[in-house]
N, C-alpha and C. Protein backbone atom coordinates (compact mmCIF):
# COMPACT_ATOMS: atom_id res chain seq x y z
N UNK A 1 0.85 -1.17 0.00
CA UNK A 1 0.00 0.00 0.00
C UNK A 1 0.89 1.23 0.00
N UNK A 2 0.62 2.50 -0.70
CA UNK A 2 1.47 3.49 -1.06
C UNK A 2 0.44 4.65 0.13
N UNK A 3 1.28 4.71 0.76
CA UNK A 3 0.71 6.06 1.75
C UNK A 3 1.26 7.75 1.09
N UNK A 4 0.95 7.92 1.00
CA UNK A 4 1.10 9.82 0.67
C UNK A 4 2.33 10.44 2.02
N UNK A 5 3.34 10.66 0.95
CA UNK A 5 4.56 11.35 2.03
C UNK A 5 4.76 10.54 3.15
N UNK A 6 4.72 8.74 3.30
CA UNK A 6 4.83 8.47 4.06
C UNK A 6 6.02 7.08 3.53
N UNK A 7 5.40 6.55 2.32
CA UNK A 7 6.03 5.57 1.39
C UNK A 7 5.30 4.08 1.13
N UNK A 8 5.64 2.98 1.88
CA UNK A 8 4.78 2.04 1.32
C UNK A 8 5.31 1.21 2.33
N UNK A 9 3.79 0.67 2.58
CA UNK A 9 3.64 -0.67 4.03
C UNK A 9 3.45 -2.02 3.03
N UNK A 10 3.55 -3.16 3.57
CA UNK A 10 3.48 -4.70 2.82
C UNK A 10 2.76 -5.26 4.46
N UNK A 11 2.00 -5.56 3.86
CA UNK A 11 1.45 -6.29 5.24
C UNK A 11 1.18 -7.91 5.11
N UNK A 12 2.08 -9.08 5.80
CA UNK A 12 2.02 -9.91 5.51
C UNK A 12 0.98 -10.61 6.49
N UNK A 13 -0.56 -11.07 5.23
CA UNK A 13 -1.48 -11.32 5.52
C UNK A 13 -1.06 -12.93 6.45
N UNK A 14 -0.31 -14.07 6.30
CA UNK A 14 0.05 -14.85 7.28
C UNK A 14 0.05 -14.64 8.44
N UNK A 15 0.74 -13.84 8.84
CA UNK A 15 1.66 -13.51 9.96
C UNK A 15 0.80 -12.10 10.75
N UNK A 16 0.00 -11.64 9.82
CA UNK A 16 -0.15 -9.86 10.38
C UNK A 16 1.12 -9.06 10.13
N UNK A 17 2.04 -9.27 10.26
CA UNK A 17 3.74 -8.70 10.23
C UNK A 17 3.50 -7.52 9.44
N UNK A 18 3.51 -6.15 9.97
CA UNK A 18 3.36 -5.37 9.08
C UNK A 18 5.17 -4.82 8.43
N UNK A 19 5.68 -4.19 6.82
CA UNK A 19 6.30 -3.73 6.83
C UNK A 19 6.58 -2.75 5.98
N UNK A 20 7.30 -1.54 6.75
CA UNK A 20 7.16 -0.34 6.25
C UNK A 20 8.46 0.02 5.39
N UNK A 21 8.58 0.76 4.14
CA UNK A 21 9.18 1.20 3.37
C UNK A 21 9.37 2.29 3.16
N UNK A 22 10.48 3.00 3.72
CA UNK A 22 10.73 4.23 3.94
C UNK A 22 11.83 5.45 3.19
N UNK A 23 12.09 6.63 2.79
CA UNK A 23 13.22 6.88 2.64
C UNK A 23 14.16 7.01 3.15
N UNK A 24 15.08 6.85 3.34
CA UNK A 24 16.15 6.59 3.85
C UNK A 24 17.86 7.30 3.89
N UNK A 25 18.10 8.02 3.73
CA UNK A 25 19.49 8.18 2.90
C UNK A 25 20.53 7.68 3.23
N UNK A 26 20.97 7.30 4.53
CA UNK A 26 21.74 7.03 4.79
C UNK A 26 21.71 4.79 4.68
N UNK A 27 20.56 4.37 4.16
CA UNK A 27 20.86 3.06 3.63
C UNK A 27 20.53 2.99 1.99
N UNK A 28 21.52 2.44 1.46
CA UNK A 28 21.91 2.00 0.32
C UNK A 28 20.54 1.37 -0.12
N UNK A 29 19.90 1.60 -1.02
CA UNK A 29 18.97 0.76 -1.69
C UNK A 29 17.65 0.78 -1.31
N UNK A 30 17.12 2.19 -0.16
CA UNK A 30 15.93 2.32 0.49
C UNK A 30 14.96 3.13 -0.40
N UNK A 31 13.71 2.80 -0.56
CA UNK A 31 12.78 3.76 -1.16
C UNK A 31 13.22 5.23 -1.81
N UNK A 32 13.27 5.64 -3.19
CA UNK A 32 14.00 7.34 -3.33
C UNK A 32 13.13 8.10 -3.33
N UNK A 33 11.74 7.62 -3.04
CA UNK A 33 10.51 8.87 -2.35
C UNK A 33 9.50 8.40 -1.82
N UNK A 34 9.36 9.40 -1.04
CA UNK A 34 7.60 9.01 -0.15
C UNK A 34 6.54 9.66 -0.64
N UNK A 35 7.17 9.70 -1.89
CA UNK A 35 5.30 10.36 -2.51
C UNK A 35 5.49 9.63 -3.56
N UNK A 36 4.54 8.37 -3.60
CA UNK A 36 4.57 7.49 -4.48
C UNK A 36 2.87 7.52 -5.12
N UNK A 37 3.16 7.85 -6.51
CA UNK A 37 1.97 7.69 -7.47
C UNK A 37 1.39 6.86 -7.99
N UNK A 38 2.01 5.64 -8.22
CA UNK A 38 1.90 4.31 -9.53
C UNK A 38 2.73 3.33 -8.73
N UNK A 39 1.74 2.34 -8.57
CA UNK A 39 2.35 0.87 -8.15
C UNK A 39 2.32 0.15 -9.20
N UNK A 40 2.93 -1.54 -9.53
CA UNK A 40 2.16 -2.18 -10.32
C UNK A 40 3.24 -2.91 -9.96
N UNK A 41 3.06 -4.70 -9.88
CA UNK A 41 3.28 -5.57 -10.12
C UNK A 41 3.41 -6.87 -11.45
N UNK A 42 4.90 -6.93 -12.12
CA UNK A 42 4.55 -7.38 -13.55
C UNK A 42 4.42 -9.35 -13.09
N UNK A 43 4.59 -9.60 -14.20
CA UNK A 43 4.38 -10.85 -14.30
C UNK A 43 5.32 -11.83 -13.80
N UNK A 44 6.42 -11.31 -13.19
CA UNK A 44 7.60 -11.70 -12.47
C UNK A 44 7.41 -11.12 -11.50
N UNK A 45 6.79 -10.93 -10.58
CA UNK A 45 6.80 -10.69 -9.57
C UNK A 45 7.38 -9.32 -8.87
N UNK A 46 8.38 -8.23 -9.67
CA UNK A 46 8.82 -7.30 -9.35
C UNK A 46 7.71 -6.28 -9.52
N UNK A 47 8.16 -5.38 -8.49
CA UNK A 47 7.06 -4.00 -7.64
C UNK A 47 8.04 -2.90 -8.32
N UNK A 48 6.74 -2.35 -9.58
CA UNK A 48 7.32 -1.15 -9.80
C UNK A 48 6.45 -0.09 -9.16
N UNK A 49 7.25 1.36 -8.65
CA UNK A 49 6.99 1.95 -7.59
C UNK A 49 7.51 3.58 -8.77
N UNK A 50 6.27 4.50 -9.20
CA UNK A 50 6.24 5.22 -9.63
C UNK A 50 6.15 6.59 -8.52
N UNK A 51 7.61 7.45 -8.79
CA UNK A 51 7.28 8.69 -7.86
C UNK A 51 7.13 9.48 -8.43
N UNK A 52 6.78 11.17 -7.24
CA UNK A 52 6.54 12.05 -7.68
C UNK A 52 7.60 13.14 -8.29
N UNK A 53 8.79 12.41 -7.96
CA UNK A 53 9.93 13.92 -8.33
C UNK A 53 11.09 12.86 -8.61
N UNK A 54 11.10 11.19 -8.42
CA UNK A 54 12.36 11.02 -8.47
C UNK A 54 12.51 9.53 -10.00
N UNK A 55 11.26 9.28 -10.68
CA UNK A 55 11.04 8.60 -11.80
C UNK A 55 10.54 7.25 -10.93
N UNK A 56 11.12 6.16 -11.73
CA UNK A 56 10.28 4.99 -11.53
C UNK A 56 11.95 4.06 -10.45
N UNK A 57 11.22 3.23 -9.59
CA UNK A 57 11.78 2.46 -9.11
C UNK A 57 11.55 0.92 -8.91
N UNK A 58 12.25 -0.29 -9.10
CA UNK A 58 12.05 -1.40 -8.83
C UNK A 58 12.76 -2.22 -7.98
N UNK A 59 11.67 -3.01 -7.32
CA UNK A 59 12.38 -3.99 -6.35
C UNK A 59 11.41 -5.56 -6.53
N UNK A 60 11.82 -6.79 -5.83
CA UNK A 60 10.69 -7.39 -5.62
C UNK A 60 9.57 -7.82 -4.37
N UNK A 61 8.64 -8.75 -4.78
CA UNK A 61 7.74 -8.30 -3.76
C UNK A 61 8.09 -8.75 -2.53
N UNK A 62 9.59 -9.42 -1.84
CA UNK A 62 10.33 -9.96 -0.83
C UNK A 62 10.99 -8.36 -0.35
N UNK A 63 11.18 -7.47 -1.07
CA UNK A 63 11.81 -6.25 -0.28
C UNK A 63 13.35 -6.20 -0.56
N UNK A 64 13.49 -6.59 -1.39
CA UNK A 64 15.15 -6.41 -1.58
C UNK A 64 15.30 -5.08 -2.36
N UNK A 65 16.28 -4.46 -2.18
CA UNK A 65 16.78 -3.18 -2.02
C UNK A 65 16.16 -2.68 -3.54
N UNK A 66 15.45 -1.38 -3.34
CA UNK A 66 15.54 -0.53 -4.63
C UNK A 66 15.79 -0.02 -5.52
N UNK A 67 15.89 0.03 -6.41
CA UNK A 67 16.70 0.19 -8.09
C UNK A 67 16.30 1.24 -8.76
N UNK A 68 16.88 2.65 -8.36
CA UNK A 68 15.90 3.89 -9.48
C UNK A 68 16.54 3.82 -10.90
N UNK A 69 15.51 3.83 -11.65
CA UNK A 69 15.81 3.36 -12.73
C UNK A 69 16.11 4.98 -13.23
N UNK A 70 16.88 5.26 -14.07
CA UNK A 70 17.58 6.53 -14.35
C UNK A 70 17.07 6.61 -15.91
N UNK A 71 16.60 7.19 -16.30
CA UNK A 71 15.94 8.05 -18.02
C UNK A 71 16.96 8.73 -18.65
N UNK A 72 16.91 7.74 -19.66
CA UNK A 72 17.75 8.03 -20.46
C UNK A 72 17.60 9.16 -21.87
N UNK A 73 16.15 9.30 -21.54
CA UNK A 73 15.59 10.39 -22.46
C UNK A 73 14.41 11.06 -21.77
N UNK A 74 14.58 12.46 -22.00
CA UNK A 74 13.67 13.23 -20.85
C UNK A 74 12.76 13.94 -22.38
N UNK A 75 12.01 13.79 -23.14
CA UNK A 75 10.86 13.91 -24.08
C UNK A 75 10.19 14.72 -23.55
N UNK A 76 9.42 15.21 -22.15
CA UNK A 76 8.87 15.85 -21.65
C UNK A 76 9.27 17.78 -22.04
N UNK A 77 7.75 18.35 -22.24
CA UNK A 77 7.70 19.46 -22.51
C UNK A 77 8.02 20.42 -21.24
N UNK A 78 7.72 19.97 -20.09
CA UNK A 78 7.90 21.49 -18.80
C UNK A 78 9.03 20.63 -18.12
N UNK A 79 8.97 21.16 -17.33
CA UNK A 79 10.44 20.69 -16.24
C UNK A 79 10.45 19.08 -15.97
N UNK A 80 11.95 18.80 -16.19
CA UNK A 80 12.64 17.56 -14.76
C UNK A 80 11.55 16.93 -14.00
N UNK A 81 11.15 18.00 -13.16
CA UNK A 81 10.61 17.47 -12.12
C UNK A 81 9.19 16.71 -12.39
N UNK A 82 8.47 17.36 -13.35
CA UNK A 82 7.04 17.15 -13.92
C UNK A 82 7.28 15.79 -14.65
N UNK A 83 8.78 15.71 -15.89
CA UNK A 83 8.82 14.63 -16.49
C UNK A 83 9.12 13.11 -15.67
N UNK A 84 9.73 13.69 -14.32
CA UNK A 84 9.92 12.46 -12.97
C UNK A 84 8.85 12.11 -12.50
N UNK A 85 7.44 12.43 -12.49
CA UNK A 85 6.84 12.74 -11.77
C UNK A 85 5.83 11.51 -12.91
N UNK A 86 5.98 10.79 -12.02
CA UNK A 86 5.02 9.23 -12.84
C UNK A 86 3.93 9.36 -12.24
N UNK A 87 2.64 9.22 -12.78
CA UNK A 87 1.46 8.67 -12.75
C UNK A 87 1.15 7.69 -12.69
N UNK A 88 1.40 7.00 -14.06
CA UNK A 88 0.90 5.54 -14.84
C UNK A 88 1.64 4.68 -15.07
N UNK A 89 1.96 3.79 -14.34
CA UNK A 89 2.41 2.25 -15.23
C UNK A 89 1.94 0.97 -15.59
N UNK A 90 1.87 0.74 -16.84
CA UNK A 90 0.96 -0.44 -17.52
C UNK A 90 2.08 -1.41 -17.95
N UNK A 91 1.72 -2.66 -17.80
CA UNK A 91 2.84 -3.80 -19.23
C UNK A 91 1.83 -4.11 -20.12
N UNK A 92 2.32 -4.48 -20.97
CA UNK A 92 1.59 -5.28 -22.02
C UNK A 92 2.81 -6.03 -22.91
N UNK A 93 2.24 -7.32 -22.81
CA UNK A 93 3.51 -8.39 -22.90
C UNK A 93 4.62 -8.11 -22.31
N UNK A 94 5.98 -7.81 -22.76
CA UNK A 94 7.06 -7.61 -21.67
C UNK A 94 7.59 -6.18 -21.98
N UNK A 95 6.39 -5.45 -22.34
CA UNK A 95 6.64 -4.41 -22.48
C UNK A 95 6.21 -3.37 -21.31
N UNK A 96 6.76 -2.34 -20.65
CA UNK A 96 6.65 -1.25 -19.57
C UNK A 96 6.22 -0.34 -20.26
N UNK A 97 4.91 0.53 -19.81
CA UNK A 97 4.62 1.95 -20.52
C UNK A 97 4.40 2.92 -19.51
N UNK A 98 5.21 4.15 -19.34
CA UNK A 98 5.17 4.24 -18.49
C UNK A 98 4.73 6.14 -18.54
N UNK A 99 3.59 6.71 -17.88
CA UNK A 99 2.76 8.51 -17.81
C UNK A 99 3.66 9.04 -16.83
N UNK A 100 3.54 10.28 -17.58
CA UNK A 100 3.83 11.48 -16.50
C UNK A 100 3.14 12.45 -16.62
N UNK A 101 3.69 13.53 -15.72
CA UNK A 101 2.80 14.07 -15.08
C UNK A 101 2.86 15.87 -16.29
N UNK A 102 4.31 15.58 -16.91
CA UNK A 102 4.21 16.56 -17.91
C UNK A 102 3.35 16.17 -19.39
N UNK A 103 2.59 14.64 -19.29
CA UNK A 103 2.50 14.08 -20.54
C UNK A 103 3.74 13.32 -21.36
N UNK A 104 4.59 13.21 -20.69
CA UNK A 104 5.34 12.07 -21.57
C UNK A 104 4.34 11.10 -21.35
N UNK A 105 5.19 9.91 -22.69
CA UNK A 105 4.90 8.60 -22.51
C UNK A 105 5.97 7.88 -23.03
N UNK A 106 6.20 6.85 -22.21
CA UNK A 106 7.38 6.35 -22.35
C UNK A 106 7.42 4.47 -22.54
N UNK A 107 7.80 3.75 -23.44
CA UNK A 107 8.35 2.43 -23.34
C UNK A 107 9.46 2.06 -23.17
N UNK A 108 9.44 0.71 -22.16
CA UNK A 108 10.88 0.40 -22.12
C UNK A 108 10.50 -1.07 -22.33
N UNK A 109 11.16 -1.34 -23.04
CA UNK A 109 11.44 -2.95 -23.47
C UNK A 109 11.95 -3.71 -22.10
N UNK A 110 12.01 -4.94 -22.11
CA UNK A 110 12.34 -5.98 -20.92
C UNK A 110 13.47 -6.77 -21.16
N UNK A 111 14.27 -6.14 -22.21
CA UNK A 111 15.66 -6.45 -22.24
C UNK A 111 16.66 -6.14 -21.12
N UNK A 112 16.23 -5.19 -20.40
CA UNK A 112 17.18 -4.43 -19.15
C UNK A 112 16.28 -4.33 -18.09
N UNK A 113 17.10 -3.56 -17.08
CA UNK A 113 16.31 -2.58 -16.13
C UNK A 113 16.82 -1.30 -15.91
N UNK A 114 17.67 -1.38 -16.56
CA UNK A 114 17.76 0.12 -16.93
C UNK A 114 17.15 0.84 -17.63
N UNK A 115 16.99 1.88 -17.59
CA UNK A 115 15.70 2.77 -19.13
C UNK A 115 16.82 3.06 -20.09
N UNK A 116 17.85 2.34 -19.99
CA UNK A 116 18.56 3.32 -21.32
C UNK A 116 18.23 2.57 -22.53
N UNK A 117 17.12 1.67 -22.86
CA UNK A 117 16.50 1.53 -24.17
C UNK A 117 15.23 1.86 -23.80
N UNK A 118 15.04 3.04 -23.47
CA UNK A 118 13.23 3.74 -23.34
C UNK A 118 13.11 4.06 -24.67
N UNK A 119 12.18 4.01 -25.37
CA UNK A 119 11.37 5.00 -26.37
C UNK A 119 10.41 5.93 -25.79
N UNK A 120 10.73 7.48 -26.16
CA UNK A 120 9.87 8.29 -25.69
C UNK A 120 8.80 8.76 -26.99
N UNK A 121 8.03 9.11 -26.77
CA UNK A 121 6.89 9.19 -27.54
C UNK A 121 6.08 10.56 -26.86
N UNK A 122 5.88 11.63 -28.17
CA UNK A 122 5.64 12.90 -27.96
C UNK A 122 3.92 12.75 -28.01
N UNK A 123 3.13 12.68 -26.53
CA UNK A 123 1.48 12.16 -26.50
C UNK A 123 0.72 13.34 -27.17
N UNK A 124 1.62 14.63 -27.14
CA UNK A 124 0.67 15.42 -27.71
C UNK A 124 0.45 15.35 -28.76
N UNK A 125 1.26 15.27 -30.16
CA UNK A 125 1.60 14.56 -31.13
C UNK A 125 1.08 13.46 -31.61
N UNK A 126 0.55 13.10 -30.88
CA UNK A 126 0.40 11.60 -30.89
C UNK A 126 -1.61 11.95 -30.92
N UNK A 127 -2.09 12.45 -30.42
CA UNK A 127 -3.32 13.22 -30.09
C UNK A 127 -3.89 13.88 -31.35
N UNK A 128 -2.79 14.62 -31.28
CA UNK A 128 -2.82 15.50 -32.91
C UNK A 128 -2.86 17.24 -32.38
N UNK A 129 -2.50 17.61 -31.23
CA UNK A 129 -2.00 18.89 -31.05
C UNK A 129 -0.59 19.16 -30.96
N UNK A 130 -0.75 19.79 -32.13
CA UNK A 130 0.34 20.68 -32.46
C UNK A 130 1.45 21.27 -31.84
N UNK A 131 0.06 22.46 -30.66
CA UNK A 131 0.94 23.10 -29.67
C UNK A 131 -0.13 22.99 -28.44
N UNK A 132 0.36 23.11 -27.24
CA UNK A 132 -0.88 22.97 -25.91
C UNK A 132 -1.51 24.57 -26.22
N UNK A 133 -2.97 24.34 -26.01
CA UNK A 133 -3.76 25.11 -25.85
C UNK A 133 -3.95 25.54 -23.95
N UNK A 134 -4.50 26.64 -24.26
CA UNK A 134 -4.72 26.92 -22.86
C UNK A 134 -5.27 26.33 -22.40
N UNK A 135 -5.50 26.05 -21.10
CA UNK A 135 -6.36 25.12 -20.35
C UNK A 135 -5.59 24.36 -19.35
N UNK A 136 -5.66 23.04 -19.08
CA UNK A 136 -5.33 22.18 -18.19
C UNK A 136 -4.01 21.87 -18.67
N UNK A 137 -3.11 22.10 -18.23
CA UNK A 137 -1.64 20.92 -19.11
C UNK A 137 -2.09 19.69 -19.36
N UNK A 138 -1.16 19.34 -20.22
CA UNK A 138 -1.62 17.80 -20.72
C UNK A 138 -0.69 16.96 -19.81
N UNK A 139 -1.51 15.94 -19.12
CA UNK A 139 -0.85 15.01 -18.39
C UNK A 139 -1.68 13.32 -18.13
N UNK A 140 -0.69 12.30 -18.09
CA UNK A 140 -1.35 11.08 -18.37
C UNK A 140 -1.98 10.61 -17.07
N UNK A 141 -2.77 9.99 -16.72
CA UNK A 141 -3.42 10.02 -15.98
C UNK A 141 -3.64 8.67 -15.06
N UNK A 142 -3.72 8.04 -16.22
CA UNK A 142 -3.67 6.24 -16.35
C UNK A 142 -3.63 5.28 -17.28
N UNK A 143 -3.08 4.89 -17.12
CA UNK A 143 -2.38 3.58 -18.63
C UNK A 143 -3.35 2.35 -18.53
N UNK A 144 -3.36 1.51 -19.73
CA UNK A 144 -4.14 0.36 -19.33
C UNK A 144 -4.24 -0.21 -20.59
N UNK A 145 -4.21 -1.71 -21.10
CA UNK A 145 -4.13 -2.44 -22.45
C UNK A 145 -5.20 -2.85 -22.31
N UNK A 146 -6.07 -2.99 -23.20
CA UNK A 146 -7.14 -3.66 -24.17
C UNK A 146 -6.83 -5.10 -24.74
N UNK A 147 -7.77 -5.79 -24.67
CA UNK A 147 -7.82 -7.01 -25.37
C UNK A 147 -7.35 -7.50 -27.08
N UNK A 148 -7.21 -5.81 -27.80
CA UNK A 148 -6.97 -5.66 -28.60
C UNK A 148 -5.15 -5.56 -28.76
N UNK A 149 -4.81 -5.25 -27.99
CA UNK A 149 -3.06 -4.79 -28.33
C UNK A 149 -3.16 -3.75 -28.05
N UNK A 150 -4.12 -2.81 -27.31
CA UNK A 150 -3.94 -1.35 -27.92
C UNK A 150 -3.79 -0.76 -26.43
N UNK A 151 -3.15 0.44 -26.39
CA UNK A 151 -2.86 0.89 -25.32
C UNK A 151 -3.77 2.22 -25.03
N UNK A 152 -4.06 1.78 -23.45
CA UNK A 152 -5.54 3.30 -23.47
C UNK A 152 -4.64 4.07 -22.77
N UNK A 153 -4.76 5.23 -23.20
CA UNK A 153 -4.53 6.04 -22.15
C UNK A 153 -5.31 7.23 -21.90
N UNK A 154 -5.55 7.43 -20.62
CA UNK A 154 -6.68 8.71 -19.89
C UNK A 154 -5.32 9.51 -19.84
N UNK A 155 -6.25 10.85 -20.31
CA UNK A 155 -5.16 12.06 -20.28
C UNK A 155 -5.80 12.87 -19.46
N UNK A 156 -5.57 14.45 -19.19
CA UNK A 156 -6.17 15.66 -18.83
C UNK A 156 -7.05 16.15 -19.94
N UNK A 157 -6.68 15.66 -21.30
CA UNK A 157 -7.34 15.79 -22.32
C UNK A 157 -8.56 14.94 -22.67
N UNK A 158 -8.37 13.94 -22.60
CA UNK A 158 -9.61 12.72 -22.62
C UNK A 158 -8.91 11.72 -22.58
N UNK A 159 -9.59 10.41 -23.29
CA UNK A 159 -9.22 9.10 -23.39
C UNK A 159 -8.96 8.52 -24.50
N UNK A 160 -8.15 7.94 -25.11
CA UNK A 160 -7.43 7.55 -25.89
C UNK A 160 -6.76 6.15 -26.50
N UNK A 161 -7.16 5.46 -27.55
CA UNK A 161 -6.95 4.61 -27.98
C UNK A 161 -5.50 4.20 -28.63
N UNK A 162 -4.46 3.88 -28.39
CA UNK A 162 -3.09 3.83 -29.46
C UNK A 162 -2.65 2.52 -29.79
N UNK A 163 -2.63 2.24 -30.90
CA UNK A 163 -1.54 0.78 -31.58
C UNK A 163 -0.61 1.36 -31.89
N UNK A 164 0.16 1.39 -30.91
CA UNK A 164 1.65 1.36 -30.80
C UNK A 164 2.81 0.09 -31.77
N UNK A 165 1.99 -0.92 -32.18
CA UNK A 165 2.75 -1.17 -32.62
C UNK A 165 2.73 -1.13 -34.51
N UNK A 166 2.22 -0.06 -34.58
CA UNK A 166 2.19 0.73 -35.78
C UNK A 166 3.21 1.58 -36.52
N UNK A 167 3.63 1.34 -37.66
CA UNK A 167 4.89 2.35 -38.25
C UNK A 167 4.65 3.81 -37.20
N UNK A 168 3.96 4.33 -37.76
CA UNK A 168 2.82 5.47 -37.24
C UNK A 168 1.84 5.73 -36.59
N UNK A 169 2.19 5.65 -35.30
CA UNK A 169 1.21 5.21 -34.40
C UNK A 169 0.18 6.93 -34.34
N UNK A 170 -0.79 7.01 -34.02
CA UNK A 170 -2.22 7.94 -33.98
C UNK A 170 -2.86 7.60 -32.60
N UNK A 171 -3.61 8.26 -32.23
CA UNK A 171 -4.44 7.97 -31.14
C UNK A 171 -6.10 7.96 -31.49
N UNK A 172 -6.50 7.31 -31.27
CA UNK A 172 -8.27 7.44 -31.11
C UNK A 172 -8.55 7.92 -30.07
N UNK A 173 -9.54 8.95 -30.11
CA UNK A 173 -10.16 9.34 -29.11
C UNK A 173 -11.48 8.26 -28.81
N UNK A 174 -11.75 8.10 -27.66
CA UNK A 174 -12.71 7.19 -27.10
C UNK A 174 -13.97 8.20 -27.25
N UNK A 175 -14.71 7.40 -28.02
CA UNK A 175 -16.10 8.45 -28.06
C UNK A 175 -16.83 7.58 -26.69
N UNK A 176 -17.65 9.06 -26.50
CA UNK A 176 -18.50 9.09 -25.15
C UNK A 176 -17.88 9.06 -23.57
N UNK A 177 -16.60 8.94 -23.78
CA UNK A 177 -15.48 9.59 -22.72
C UNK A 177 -16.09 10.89 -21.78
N UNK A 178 -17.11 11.10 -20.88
CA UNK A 178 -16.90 12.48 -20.97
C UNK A 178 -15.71 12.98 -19.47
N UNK A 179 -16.12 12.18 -18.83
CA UNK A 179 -14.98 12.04 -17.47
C UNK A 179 -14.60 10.86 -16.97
N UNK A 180 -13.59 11.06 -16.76
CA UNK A 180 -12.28 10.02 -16.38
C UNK A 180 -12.08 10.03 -15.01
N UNK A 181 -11.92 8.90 -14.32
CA UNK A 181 -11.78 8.81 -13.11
C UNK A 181 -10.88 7.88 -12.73
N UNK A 182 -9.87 7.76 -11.56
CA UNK A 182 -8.56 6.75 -11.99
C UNK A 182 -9.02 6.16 -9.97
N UNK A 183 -9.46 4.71 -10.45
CA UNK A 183 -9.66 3.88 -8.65
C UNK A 183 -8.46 3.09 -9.09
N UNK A 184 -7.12 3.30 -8.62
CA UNK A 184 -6.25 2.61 -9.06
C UNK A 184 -6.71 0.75 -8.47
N UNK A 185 -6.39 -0.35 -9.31
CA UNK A 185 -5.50 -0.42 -10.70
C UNK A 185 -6.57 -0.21 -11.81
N UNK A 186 -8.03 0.16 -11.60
CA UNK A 186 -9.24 0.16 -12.49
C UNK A 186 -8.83 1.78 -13.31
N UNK A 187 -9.30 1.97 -14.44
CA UNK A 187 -9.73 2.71 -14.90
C UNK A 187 -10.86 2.87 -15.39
N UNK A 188 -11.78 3.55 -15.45
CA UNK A 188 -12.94 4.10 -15.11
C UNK A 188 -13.35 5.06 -16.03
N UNK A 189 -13.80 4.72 -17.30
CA UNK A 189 -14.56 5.89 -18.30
C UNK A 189 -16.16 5.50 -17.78
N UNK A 190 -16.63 6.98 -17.60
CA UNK A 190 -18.21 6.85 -17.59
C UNK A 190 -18.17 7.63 -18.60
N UNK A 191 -19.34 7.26 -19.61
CA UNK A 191 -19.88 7.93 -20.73
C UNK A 191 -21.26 9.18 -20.77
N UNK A 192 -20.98 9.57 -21.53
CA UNK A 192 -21.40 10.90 -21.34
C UNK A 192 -23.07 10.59 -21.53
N UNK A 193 -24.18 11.75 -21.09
CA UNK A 193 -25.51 10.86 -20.81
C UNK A 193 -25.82 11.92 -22.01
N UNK A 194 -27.32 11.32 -22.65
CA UNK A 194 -27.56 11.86 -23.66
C UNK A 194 -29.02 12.50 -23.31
């Protein structure tokens, strides 16, 4: 469980044994923030742990020491801090996709664990704006694969359909999207009433 500025408890339902995950600085390999946005567990068993200022981190679900994974391409339009600043993480097959909070979107293949083979991918672009309009910044919200191959993603903008694995990938907008709501790990389109 990810507590707000506090970090993340594991509570082992056997035992009751509660345990807490903290930052740390002075131990090697402890949590690199307590404001954690995006959990997710892949198919191997490793806990990826999305923060607010310091990118994505992995460990597994036994607690062995933390791994910030370092970006090797910062794609993001406003600051560092916004492009660190994870929301969303989805797999689909052994693939990592991973939101922020400036609107990147990012893949990393499962060749490493390092991000230095990320593909970054420009979402606005990808949408089909040009340049941001006034309003809300564009930021991802929540990731999530379809039965189809296709990758959804809820923005600040709406909701969004992508086959990524397209020369040229485009986005669909999800008709009848009208608000988005994120009960993590669910995502949640209610459609608009007529």
């Amino acid at each position: 469980v990810a507590i707000d500025g506090y970090g993340l408890q594991r509570l082992d339902l056997a035992s009751g044994q509660r345990i807490d995950f903290q930052v740390d600085s002075a131990v090697p390999g402890s949590l690199p923030d307590s404001a954690i946005s995006a959990l997710m567990i892949d198919r191997s068993g490793q806990l990826w742990v999305g923060t607010r200022t310091r990118g994505v981190a992995l460990t597994d679900t036994a607690g062995a020491p933390f791994r910030l994974l370092r970006r090797s391409s910062q794609k993001d339009t406003r600051t560092n801090a916004a492009g660190n600043s994870v929301r969303a993480l989805c797999t689909q097959g052994e693939t990592l996709w991973i939101g922020t909070e400036a609107g990147g979107l990012y893949r990393r293949d499962s060749e490493t664990d390092a991000l230095s083979r990320e593909t970054a991918f420009d979402f606005a672009e990808l949408i089909g704006l040009k340049t941001l309009p006034s309003g809300p910044p564009l930021r991802i919200n929540a990731l999530a694969c379809n039965s189809g191959g296709e990758l959804i993603v809820a923005s600040s903008r709406g909701a969004f359909a992508l086959n990524m694995a397209a020369v040229n990938p485009k986005a669909q907008e999800l008709a009848g999207a009208a608000r988005l709501t994120v009960n993590a790990p669910v995502l949640r389109v209610t459609p608009l009433l007529s």
